[in-house]
N, C-alpha and C. Protein backbone atom coordinates (compact mmCIF):
# COMPACT_ATOMS: atom_id res chain seq x y z
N UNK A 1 -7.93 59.24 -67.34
CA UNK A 1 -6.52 59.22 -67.64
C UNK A 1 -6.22 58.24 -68.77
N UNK A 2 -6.70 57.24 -68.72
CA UNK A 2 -6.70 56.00 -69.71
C UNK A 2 -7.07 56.54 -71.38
N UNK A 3 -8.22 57.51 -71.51
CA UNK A 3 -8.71 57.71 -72.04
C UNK A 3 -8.13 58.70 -73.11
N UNK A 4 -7.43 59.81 -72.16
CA UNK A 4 -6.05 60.40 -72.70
C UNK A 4 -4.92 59.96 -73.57
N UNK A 5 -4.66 58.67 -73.06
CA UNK A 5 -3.45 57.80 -73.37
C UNK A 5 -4.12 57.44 -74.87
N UNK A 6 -5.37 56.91 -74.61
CA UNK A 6 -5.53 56.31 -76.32
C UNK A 6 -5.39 57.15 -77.05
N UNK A 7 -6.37 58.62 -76.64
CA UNK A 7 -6.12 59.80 -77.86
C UNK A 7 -4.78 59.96 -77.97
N UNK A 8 -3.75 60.08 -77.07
CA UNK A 8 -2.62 60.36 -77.87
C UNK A 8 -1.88 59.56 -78.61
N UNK A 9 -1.99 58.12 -78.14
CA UNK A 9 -1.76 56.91 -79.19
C UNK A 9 -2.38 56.89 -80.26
N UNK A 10 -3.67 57.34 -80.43
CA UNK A 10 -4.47 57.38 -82.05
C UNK A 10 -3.54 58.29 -82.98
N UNK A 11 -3.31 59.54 -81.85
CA UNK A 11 -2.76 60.64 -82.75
C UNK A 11 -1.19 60.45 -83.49
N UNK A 12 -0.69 59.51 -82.31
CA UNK A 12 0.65 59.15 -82.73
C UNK A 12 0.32 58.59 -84.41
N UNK A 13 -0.64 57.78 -84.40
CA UNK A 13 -0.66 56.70 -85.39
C UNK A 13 -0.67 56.99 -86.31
N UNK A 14 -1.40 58.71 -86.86
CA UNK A 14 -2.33 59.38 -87.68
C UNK A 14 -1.18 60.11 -87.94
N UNK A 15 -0.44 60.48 -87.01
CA UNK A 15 0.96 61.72 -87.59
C UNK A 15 2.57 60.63 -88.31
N UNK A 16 2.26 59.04 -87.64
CA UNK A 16 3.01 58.78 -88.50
C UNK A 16 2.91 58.43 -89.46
N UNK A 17 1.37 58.38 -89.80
CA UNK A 17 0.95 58.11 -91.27
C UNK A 17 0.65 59.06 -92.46
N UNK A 18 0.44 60.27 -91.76
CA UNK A 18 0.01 61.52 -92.95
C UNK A 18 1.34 62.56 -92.79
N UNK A 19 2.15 62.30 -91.65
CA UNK A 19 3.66 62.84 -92.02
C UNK A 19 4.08 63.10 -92.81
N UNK A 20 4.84 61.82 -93.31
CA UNK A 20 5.79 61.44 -94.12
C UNK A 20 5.02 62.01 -95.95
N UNK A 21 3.48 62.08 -96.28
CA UNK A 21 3.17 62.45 -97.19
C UNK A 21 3.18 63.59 -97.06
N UNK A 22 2.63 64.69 -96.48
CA UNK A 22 2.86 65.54 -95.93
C UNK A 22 4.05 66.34 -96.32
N UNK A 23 5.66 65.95 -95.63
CA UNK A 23 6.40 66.22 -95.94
C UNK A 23 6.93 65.91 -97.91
N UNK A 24 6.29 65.07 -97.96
CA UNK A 24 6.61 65.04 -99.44
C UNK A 24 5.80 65.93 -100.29
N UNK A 25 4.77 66.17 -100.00
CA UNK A 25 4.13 67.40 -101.02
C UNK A 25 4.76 68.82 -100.54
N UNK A 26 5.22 68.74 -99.49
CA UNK A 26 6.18 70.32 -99.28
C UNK A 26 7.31 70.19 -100.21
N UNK A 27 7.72 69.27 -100.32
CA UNK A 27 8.92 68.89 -101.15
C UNK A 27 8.71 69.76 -102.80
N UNK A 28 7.66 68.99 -102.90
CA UNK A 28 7.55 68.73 -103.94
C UNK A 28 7.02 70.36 -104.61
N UNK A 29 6.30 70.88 -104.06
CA UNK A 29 5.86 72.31 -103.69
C UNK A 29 6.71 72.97 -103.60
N UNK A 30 8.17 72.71 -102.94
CA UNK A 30 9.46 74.01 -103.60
C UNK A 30 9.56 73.80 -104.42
N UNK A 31 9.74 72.54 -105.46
CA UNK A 31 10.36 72.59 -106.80
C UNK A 31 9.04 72.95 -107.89
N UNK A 32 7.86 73.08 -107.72
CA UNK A 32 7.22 74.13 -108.57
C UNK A 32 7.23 75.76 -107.84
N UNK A 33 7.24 75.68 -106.47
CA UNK A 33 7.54 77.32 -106.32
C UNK A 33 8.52 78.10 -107.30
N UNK A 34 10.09 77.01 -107.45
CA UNK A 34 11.55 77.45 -108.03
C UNK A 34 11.05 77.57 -109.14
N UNK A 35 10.31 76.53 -110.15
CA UNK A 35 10.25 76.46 -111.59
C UNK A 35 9.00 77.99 -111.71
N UNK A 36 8.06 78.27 -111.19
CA UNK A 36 7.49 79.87 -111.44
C UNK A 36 8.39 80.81 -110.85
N UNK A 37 9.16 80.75 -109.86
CA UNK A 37 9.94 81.99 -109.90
C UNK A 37 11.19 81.89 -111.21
N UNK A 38 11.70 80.68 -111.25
CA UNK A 38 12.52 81.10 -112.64
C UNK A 38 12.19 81.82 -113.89
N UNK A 39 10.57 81.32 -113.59
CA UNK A 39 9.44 82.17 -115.26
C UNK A 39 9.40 83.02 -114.71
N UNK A 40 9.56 83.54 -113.68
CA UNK A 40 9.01 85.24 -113.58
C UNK A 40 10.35 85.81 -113.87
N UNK A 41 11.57 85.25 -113.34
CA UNK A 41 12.81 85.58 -113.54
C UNK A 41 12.99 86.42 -115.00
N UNK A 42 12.93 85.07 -115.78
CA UNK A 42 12.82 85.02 -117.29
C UNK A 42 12.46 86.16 -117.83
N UNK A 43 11.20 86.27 -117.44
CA UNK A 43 10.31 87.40 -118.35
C UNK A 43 10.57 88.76 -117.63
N UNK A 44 11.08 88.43 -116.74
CA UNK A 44 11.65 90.28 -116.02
C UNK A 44 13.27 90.87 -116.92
N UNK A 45 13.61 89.16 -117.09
CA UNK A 45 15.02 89.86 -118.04
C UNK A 45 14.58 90.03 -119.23
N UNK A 46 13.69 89.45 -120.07
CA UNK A 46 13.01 90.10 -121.57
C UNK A 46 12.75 91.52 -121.30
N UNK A 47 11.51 91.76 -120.37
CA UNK A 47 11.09 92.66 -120.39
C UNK A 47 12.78 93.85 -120.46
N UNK A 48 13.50 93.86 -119.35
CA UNK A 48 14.70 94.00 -119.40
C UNK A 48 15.68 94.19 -120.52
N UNK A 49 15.37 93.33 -121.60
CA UNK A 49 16.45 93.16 -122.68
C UNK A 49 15.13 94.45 -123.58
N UNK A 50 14.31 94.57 -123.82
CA UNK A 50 13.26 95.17 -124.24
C UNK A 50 13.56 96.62 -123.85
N UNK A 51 13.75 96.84 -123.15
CA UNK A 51 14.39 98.68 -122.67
C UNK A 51 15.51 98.82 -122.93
N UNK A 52 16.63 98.06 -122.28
CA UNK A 52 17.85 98.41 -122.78
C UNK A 52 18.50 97.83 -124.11
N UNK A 53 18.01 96.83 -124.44
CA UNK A 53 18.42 96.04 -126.23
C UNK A 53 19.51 95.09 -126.34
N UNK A 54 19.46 94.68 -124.58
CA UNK A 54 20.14 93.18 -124.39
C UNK A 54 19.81 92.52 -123.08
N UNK A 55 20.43 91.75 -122.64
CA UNK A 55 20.27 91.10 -121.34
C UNK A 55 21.39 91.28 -120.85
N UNK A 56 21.46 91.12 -119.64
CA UNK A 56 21.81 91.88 -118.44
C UNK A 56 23.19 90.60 -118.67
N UNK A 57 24.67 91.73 -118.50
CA UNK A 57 25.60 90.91 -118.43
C UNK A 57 25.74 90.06 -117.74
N UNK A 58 26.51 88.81 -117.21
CA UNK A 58 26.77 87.76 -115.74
C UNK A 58 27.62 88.79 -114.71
N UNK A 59 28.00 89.80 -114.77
CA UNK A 59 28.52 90.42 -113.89
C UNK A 59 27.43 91.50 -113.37
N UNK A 60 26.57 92.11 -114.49
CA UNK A 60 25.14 92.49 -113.89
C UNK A 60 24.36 91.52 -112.97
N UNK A 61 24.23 90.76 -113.38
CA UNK A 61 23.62 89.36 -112.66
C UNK A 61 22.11 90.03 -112.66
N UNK A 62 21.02 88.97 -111.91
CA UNK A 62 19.93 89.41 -111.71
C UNK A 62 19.49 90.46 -110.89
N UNK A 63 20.90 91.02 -109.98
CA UNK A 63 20.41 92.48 -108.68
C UNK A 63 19.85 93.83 -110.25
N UNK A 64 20.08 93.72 -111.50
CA UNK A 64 20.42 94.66 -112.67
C UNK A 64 18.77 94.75 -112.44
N UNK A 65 17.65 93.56 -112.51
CA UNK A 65 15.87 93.85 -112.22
C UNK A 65 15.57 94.34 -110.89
N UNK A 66 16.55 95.15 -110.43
CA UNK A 66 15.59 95.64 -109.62
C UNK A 66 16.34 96.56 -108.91
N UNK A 67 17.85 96.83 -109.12
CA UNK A 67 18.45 98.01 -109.10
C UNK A 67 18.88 98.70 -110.54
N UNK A 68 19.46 99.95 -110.39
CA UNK A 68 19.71 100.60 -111.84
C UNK A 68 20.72 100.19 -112.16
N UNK A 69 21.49 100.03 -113.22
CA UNK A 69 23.04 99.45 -113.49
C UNK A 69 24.02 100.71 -113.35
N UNK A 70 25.44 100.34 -113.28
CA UNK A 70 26.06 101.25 -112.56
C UNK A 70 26.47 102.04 -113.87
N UNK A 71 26.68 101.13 -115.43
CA UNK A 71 27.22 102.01 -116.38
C UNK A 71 26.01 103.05 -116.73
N UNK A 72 26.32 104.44 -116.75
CA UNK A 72 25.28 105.41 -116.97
C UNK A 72 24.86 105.57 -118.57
N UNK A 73 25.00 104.90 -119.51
CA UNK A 73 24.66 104.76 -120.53
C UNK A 73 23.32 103.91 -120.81
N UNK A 74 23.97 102.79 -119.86
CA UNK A 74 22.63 101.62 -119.43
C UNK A 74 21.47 102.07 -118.73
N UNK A 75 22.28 102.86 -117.83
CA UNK A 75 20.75 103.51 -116.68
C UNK A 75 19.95 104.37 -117.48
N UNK A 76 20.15 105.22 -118.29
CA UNK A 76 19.42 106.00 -119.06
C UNK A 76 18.14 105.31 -119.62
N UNK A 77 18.56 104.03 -120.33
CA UNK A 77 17.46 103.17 -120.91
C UNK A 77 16.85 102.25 -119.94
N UNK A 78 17.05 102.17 -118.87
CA UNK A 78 16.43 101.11 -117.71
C UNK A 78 15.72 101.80 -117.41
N UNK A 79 14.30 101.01 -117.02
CA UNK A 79 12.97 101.52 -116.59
C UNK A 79 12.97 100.45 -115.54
N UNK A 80 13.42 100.22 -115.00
CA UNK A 80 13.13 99.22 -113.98
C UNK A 80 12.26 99.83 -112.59
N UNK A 81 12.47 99.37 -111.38
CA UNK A 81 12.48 97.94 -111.22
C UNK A 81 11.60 97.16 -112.33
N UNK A 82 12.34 95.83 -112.26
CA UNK A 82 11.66 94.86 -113.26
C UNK A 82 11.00 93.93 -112.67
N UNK A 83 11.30 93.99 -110.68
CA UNK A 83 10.30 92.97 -110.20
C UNK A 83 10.24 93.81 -108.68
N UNK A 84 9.34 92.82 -108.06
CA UNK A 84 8.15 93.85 -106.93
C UNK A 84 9.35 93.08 -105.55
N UNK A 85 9.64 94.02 -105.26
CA UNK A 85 10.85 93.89 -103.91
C UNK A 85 11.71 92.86 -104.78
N UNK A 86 12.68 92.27 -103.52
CA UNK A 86 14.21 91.86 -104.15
C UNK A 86 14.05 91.12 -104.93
N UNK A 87 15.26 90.35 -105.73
CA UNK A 87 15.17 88.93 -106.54
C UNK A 87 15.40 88.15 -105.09
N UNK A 88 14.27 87.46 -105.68
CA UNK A 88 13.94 85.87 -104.56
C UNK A 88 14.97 85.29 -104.28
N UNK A 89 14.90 84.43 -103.16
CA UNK A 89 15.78 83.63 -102.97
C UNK A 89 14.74 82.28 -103.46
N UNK A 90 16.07 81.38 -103.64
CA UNK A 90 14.61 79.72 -104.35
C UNK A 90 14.44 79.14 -102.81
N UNK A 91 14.16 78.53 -103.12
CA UNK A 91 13.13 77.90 -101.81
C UNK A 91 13.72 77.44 -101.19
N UNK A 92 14.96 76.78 -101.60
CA UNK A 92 15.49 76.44 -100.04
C UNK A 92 16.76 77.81 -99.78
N UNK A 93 16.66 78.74 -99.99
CA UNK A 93 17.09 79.75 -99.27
C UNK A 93 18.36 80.04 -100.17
N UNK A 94 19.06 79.59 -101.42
CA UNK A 94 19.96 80.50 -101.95
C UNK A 94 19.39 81.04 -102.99
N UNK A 95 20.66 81.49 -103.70
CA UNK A 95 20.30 82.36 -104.44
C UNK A 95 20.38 81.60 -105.93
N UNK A 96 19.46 82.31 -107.23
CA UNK A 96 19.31 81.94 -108.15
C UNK A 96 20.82 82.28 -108.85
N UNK A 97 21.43 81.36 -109.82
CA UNK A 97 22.34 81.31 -110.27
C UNK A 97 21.70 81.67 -111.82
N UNK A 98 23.09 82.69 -112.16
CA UNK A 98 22.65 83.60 -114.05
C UNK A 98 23.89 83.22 -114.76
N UNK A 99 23.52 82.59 -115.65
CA UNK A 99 24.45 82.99 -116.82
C UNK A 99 23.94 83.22 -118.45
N UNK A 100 24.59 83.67 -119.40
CA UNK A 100 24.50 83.73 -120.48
C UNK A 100 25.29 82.83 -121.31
N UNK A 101 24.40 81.94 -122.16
CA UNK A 101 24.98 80.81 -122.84
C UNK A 101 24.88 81.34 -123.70
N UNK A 102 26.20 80.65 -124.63
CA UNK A 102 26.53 81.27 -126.11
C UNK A 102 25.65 80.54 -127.63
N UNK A 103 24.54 80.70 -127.47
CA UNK A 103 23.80 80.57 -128.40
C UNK A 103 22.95 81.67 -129.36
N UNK A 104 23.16 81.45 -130.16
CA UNK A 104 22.19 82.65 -130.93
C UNK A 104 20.65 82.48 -130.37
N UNK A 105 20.01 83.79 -129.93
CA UNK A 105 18.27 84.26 -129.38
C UNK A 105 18.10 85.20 -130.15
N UNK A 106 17.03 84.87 -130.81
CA UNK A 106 16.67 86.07 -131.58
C UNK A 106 17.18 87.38 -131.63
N UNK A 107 18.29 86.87 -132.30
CA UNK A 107 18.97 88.68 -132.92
C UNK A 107 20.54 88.55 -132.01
N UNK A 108 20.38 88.27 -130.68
CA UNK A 108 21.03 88.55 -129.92
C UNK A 108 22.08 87.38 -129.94
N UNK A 109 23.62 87.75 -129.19
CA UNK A 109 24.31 86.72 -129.36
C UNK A 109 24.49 85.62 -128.30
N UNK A 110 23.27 86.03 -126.94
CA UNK A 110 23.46 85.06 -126.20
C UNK A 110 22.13 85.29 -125.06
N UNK A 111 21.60 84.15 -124.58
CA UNK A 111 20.15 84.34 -123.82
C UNK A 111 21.19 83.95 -122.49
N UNK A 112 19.72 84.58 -121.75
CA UNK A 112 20.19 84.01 -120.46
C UNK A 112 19.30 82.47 -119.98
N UNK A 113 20.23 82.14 -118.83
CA UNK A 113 19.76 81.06 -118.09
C UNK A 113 19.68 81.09 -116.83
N UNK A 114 18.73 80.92 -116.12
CA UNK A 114 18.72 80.82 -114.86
C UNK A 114 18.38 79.70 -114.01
N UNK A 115 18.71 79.10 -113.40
CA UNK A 115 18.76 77.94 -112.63
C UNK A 115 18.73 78.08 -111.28
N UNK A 116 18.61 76.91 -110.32
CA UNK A 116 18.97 76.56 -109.03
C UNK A 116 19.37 75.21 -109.37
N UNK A 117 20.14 74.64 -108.02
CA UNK A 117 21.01 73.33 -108.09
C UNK A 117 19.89 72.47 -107.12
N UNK A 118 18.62 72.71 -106.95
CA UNK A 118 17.68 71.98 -106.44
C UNK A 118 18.01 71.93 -104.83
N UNK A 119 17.50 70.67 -104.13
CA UNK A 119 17.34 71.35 -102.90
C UNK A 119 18.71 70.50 -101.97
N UNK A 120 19.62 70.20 -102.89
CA UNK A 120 20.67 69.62 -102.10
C UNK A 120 21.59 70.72 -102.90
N UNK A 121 21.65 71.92 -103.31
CA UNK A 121 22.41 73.06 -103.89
C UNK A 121 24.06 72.48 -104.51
N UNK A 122 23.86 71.14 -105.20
CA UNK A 122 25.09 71.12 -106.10
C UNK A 122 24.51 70.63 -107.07
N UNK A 123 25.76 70.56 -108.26
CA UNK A 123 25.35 70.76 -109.67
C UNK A 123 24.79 69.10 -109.45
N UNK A 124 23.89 68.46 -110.38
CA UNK A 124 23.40 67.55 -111.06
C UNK A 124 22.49 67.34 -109.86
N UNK A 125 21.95 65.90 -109.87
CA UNK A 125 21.16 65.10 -108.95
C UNK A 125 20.24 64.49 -109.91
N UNK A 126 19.08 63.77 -109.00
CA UNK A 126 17.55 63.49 -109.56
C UNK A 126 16.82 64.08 -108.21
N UNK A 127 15.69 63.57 -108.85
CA UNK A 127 14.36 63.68 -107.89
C UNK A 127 14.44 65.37 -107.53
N UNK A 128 14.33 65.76 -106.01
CA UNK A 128 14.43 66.74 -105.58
C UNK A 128 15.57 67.50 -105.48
N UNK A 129 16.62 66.58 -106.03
CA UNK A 129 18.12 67.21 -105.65
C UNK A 129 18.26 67.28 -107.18
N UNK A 130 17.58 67.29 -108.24
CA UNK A 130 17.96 67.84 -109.29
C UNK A 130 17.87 69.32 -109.99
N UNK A 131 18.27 69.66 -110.65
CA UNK A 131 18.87 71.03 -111.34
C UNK A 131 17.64 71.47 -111.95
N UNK A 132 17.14 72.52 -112.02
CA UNK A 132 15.71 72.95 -112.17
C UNK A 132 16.52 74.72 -112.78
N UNK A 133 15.24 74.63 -114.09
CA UNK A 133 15.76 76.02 -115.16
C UNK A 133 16.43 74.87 -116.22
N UNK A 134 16.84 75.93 -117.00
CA UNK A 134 17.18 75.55 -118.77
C UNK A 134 18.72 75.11 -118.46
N UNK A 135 19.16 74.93 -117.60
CA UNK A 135 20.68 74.71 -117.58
C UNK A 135 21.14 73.87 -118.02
N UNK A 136 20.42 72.83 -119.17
CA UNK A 136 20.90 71.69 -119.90
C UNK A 136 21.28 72.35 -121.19
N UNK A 137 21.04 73.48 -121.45
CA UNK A 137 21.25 74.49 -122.46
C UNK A 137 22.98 75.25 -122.12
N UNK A 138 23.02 75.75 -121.00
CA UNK A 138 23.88 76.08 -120.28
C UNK A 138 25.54 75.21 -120.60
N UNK A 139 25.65 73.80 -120.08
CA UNK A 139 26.11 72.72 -120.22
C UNK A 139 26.55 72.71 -121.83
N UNK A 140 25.72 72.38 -122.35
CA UNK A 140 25.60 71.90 -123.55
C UNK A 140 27.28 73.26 -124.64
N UNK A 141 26.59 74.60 -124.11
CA UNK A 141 27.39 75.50 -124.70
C UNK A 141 28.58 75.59 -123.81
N UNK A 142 28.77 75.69 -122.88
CA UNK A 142 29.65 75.88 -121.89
C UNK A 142 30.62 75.01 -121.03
N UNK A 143 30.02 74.14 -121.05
CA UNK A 143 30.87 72.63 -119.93
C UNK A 143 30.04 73.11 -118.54
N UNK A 144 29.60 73.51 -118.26
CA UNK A 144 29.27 73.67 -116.96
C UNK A 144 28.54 72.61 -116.64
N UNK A 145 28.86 72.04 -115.32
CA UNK A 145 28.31 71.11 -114.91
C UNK A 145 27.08 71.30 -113.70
């Protein structure tokens, strides 16, 4: 019985020590999960702007990669889906936020941006609660905070 007690006291000792790291590389592991799903994002709306000969309005939003768009002019030139089942949710469970900032992209009069608000889901922060995607681009043209 004694013998019990230590193993679970060792184990206590060992979980409060490799815990807390533990939990920090999960951490840290959503915010590169978010930053490759935003690149896949990205390159599904090129590919995207590449068939139809723009990017997908903010009222298209990102559902436009992977359903057909509703104006039938657009659907004609969409070859989609542009990605393999739905658009993701980011890692901590909402949804990726789209807009189009008013900058000149090659040819075009405005790229998109896609972001998340990190893992405390409002605008700004640091560390893990910071804003992840190009949205300093976003800001810059727009005021958005």
């Amino acid at each position: 019985m004694m013998e019990i007690l230590i193993v679970l006291a060792i184990m206590a000792v060992l979980a409060t020590l490799v815990g807390p790291t533990l939990f920090n590389q999960l951490d840290k592991s959503k915010v590169t999960a978010a930053r490759t799903q935003i690149r896949t994002l990205e390159s599904a709306l090129s590919t995207f702007r590449l068939d139809v000969g723009r990017f997908p309005t903010e009222e298209e939003g990102l559902a436009v990669l992977v359903q057909p768009p509703q104006d039938e002019e657009t659907r004609q030139l969409w070859s989609g889906p542009y990605l393999d089942g739905d658009v993701p949710a980011d890692p901590w469970g909402r949804t990726y936020h789209y807009a189009l900032a008013a900058v000149p992209f090659d040819g075009a009069v405005s790229k998109p941006v896609v972001f998340s608000y990190g893992a405390d889901g409002k605008p700004g922060g640091k560390g893990l609660d910071a804003d992840l995607g190009r949205i300093d681009q976003l800001k810059s043209t727009t005021g958005v905070q």
